[in-house]
Protein backbone atom coordinates (compact mmCIF):
# COMPACT_ATOMS: atom_id res chain seq x y z
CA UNK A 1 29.86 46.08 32.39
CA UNK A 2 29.02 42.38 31.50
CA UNK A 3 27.66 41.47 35.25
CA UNK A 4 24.38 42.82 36.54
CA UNK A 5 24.27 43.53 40.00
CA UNK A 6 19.99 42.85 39.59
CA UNK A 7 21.43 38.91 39.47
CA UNK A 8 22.33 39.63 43.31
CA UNK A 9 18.65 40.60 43.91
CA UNK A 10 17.29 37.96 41.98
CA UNK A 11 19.17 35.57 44.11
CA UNK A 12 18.36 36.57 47.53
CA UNK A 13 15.10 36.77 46.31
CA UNK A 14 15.12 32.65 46.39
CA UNK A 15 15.64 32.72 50.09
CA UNK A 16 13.83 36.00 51.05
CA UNK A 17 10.18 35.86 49.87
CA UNK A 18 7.98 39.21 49.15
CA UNK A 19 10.78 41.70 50.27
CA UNK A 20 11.87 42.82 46.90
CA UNK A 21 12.53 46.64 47.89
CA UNK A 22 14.41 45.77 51.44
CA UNK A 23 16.48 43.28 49.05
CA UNK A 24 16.99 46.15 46.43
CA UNK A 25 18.33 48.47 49.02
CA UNK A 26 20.38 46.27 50.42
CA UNK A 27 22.05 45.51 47.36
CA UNK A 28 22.24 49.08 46.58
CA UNK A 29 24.02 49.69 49.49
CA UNK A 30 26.28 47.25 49.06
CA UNK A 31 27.26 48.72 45.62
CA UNK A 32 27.24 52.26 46.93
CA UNK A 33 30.11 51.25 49.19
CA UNK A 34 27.64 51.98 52.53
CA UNK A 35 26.27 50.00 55.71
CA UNK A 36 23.08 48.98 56.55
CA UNK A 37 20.99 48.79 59.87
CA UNK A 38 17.92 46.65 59.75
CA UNK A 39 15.61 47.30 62.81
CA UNK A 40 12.83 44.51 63.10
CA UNK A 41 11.57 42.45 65.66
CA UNK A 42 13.29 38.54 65.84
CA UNK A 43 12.15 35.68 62.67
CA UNK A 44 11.46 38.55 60.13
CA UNK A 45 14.74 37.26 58.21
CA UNK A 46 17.80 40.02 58.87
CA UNK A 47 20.49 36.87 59.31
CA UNK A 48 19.06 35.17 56.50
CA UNK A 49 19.46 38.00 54.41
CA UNK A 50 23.22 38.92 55.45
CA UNK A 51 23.98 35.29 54.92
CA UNK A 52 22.09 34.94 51.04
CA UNK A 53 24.04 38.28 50.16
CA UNK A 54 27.04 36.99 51.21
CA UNK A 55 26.47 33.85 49.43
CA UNK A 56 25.15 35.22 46.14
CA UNK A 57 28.81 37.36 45.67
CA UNK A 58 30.86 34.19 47.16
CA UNK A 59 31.98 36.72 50.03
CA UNK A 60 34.08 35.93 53.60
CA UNK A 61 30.72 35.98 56.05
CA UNK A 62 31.07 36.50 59.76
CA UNK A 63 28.64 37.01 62.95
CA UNK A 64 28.56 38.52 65.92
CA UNK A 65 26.61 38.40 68.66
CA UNK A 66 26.71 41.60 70.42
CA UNK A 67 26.24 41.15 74.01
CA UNK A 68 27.21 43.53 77.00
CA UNK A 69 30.16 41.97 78.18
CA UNK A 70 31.60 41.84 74.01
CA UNK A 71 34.42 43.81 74.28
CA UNK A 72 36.08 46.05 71.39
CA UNK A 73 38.76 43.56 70.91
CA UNK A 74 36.46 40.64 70.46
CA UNK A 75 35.48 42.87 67.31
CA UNK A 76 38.97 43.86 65.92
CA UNK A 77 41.67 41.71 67.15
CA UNK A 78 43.75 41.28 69.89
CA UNK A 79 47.58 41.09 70.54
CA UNK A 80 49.19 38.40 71.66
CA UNK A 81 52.63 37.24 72.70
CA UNK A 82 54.26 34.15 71.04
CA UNK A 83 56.63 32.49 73.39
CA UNK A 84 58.54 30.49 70.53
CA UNK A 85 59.47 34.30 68.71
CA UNK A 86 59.66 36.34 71.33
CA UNK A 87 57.12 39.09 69.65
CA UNK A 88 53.29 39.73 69.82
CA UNK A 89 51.67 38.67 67.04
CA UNK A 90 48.11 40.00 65.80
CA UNK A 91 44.92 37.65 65.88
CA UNK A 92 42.55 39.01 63.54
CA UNK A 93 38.74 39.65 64.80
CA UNK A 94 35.99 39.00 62.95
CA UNK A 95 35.59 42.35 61.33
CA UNK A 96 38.23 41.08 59.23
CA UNK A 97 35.46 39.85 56.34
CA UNK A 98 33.31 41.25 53.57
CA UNK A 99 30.23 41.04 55.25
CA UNK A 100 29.75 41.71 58.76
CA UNK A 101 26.04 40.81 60.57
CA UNK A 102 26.46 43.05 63.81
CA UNK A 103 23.73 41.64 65.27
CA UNK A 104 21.97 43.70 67.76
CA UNK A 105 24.21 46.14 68.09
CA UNK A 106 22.66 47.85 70.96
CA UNK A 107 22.98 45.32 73.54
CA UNK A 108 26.82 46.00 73.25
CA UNK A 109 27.73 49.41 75.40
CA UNK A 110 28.92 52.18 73.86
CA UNK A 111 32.60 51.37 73.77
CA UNK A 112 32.02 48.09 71.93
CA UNK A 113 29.77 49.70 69.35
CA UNK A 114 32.59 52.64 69.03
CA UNK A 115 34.52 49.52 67.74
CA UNK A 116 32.88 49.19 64.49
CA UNK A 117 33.40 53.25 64.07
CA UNK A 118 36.92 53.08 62.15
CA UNK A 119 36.13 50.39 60.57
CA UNK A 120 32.55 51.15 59.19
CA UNK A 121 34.43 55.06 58.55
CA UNK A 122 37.96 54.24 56.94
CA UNK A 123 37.57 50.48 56.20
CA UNK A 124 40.72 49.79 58.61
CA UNK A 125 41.77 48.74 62.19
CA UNK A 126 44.77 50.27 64.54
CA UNK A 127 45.68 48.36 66.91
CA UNK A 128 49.39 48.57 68.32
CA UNK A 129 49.92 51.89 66.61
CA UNK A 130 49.38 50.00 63.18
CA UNK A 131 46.49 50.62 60.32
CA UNK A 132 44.95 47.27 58.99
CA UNK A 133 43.14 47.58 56.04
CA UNK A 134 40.37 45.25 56.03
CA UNK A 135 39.30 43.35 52.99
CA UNK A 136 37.29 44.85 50.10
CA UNK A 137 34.87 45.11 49.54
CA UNK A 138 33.50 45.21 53.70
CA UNK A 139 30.04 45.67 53.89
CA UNK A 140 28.27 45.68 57.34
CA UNK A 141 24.71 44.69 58.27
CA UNK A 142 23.84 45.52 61.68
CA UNK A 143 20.33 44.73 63.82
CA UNK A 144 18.77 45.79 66.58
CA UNK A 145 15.38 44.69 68.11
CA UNK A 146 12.76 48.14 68.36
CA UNK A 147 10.68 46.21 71.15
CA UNK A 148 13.21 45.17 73.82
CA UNK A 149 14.67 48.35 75.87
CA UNK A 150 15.44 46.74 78.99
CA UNK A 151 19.26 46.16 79.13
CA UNK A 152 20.55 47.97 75.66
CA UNK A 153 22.59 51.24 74.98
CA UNK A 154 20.84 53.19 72.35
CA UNK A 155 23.20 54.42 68.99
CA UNK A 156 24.73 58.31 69.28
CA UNK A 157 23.92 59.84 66.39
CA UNK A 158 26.96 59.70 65.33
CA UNK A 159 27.42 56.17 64.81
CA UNK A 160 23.66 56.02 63.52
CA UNK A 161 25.36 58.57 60.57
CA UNK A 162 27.42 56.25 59.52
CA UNK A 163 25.07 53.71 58.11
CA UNK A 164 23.61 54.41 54.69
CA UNK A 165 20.30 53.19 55.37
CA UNK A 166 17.90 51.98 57.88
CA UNK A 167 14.94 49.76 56.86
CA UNK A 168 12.85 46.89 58.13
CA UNK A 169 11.81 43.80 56.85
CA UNK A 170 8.14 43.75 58.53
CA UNK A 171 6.28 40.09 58.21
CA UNK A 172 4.98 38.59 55.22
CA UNK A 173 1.45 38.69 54.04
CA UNK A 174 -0.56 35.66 53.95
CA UNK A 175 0.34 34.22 51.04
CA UNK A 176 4.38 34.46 51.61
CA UNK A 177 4.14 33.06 54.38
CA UNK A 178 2.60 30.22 53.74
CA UNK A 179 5.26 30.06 50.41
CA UNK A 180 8.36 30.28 53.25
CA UNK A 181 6.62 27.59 55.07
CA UNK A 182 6.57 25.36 52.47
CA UNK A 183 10.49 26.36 51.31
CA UNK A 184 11.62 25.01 54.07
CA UNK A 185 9.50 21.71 54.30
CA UNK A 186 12.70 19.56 53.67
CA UNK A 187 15.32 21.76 53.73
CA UNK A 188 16.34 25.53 53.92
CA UNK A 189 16.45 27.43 50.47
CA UNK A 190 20.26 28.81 52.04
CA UNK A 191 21.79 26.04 52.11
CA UNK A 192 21.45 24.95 48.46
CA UNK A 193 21.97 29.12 47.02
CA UNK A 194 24.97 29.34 44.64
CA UNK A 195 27.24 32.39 43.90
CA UNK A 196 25.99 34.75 41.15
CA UNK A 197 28.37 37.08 41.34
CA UNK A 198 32.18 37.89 43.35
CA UNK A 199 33.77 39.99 45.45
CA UNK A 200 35.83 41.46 41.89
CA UNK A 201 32.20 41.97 40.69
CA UNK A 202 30.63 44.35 42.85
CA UNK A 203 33.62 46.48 43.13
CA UNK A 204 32.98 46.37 39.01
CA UNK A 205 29.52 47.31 39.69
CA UNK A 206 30.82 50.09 42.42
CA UNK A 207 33.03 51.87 40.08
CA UNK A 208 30.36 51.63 37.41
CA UNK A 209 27.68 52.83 39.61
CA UNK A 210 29.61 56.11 40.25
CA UNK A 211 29.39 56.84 36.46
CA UNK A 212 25.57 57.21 36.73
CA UNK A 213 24.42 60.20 35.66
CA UNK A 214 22.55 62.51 38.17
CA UNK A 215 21.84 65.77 36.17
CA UNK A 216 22.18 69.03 37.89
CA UNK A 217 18.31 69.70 38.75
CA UNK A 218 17.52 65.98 40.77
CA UNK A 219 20.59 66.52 42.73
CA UNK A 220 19.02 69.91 43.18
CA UNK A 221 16.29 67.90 44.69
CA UNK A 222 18.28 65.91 46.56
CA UNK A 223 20.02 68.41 48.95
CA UNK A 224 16.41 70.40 48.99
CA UNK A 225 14.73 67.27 50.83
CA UNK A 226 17.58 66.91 52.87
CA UNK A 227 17.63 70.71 53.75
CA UNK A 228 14.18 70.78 54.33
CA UNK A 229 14.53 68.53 57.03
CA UNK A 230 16.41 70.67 58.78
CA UNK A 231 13.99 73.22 58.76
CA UNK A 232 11.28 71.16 59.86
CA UNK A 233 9.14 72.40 62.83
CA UNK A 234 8.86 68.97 64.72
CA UNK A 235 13.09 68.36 63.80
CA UNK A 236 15.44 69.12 66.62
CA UNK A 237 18.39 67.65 64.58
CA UNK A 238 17.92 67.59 60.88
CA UNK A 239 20.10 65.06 58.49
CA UNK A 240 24.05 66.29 57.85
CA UNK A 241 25.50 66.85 54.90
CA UNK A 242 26.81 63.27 54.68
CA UNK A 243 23.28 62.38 54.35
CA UNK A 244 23.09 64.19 50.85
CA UNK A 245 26.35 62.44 49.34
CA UNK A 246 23.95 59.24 51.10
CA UNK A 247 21.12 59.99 48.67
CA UNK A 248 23.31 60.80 45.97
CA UNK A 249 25.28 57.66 46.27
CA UNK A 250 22.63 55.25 47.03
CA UNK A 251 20.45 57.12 44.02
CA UNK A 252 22.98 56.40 41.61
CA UNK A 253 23.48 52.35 42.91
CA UNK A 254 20.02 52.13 42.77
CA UNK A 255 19.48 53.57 39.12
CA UNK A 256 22.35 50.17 38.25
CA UNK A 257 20.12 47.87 40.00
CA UNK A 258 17.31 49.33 37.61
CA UNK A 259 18.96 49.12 34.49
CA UNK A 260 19.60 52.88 33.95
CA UNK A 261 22.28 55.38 32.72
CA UNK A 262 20.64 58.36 34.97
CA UNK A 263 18.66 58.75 38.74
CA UNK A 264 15.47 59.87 38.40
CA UNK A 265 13.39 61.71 41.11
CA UNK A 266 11.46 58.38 41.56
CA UNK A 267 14.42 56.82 42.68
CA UNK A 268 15.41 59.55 44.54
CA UNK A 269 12.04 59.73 46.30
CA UNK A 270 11.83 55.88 47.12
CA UNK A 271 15.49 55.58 48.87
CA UNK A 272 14.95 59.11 50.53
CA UNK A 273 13.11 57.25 53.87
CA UNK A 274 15.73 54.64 54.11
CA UNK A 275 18.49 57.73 54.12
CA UNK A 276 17.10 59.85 56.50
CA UNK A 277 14.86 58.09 58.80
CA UNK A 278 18.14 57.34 61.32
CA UNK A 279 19.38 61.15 60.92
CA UNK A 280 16.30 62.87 62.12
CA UNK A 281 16.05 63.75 65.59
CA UNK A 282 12.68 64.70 67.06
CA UNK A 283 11.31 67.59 68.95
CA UNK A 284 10.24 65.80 72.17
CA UNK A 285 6.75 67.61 71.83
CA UNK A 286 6.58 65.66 68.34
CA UNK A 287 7.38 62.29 69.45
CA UNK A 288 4.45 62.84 72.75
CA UNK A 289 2.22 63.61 69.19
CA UNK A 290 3.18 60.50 67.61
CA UNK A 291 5.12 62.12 64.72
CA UNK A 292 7.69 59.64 63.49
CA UNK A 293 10.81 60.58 61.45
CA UNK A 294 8.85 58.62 58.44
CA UNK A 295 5.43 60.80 58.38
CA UNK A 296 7.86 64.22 58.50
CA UNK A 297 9.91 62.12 55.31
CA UNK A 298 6.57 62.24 53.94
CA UNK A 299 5.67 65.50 54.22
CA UNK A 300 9.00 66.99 52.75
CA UNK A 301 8.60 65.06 49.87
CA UNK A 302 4.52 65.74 48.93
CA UNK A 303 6.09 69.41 49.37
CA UNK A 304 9.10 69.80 47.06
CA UNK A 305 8.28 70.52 43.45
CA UNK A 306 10.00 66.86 41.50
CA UNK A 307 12.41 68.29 38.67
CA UNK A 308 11.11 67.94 35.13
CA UNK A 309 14.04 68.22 32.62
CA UNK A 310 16.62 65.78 30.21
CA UNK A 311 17.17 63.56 33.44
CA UNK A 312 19.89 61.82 30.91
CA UNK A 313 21.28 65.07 29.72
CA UNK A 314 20.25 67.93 31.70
């Protein structure tokens, strides 16, 4: 493969200061074919980053502002009768694009964020009895605030499945921000960022990515951390199955990003948080403790033996 999805990374990295691993694992899931949810509080950089990555592979970009009174066909599309032909034509919503920015999501009620289900799930819309496919590749990026309560509908589970990873930005250190500061003295680093990369690139990367080796003893690993949190003592809901294909895809997008042939358990270990901190649900006696889905993360992985073996081979 002559591009190197690392040039996406590199890029971002012009706008986004000091967030190197957020930036990796957004790329990654990009190239794994998944969704991401970013949960931070507001000026920490989530639309910045949707709109570099969108950029850097010269991608269709939308935004939407997800508000309680959005309704599902502000999202997909709507119907609507021409005069002149006699027939109802259909007006394309937003989620027709290759990357999405949901932003926060839950301020929209649950029927608007049941929109984005099909299309997140099967990369389509129905509407009017017909399936639109939406362009490919579609990639979404959705935020929510964790501070603000008053006034939002939390995620089901279900929905919270569907996204590959959760992470956060957090704020800079000292030093970066002083460096973003002084970025944007005369102008925003966005609006000068060129294209790296296309649309035709990362679905090279994508099909490349799923030739990664993962030899039989780290996806061993794999589905043992994410059985283990099922098992868990402070877990009332432990991650699915569809979190394990998760690791395994994300594991192998990440190891393409890195230069490699093969996952190794480090990589494994350092995207297993991302994967799994949305698909744990706590014991209510945990959460009165303080026990986050991160510290129990944590613990499953200082307990599972890491694989030695071939990782290229074996």
């Amino acid at each position: 493969m002559a591009f190197s999805p690392v040039a996406i990374v590199d890029n971002i990295e012009r706008v986004i200061v000091g967030k190197r691993l957020a930036v990796s694992q957004t790329a990654a899931a990009l190239v794994a074919g998944g969704h991401i949810l970013i949960e931070d509080v507001p000026g920490t950089g989530k639309t910045v980053l949707a709109k570099s990555l969108a950029r850097s592979i010269a991608a269709d970009f939308k935004r939407v502002q997800f508000t309680p009174d959005l309704l599902p066909s502000d999202i997909t599309g709507v119907s609507i009768y021409n005069q002149k032909s006699g027939e109802f034509e259909f007006r394309a919503g937003p989620v027709f694009t290759n990357v999405l920015l949901a932003d926060e999501l839950n301020r929209a009620t649950p029927r608007t964020q049941s929109a984005l289900l099909e299309s997140m799930e099967e990369r389509q819309v129905t509407a009017d009895g017909a399936a639109r496919p939406l362009p490919d590749p579609f990639f979404v990026i959705a935020t929510q605030n964790p501070i603000e309560q008053e006034g939002v509908y939390r995620l089901p589970e279900a929905q919270l499945d569907r996204f590959l990873m959760k992470i956060s930005l957090g704020y800079p250190d000292p030093q970066e921000e002083a460096r973003i500061v002084e970025d944007q003295r005369q102008a925003h680093p966005l609006e000068s960022l060129a294209a790296v990369a296309t649309a035709a690139d990362v679905l090279e990367a994508r099909r490349a990515a799923r030739e990664i080796h993962v030899a039989p003893p780290v996806l061993d690993y794999m589905t043992q951390i994410v059985r283990a949190t099922r098992r868990h003592k402070d877990a009332l809901l432990g991650a699915s199955p569809r979190a394990s294909l998760a690791l395994y895809r994300a594991s192998q997008a990440m190891a393409l990003l890195l230069g490699k042939k093969f996952v190794i358990p480090d990589v494994v270990k350092g995207l297993a948080p991302a994967i799994l901190r949305h698909r744990l649900l706590l014991q209510p006696q945990a959460l009165i403790s303080g026990r986050t889905p991160d510290l129990i993360i944590r613990e499953i992985l200082e307990k599972i033996e890491v694989p030695v073996c071939d990782y290229a081979t074996g």
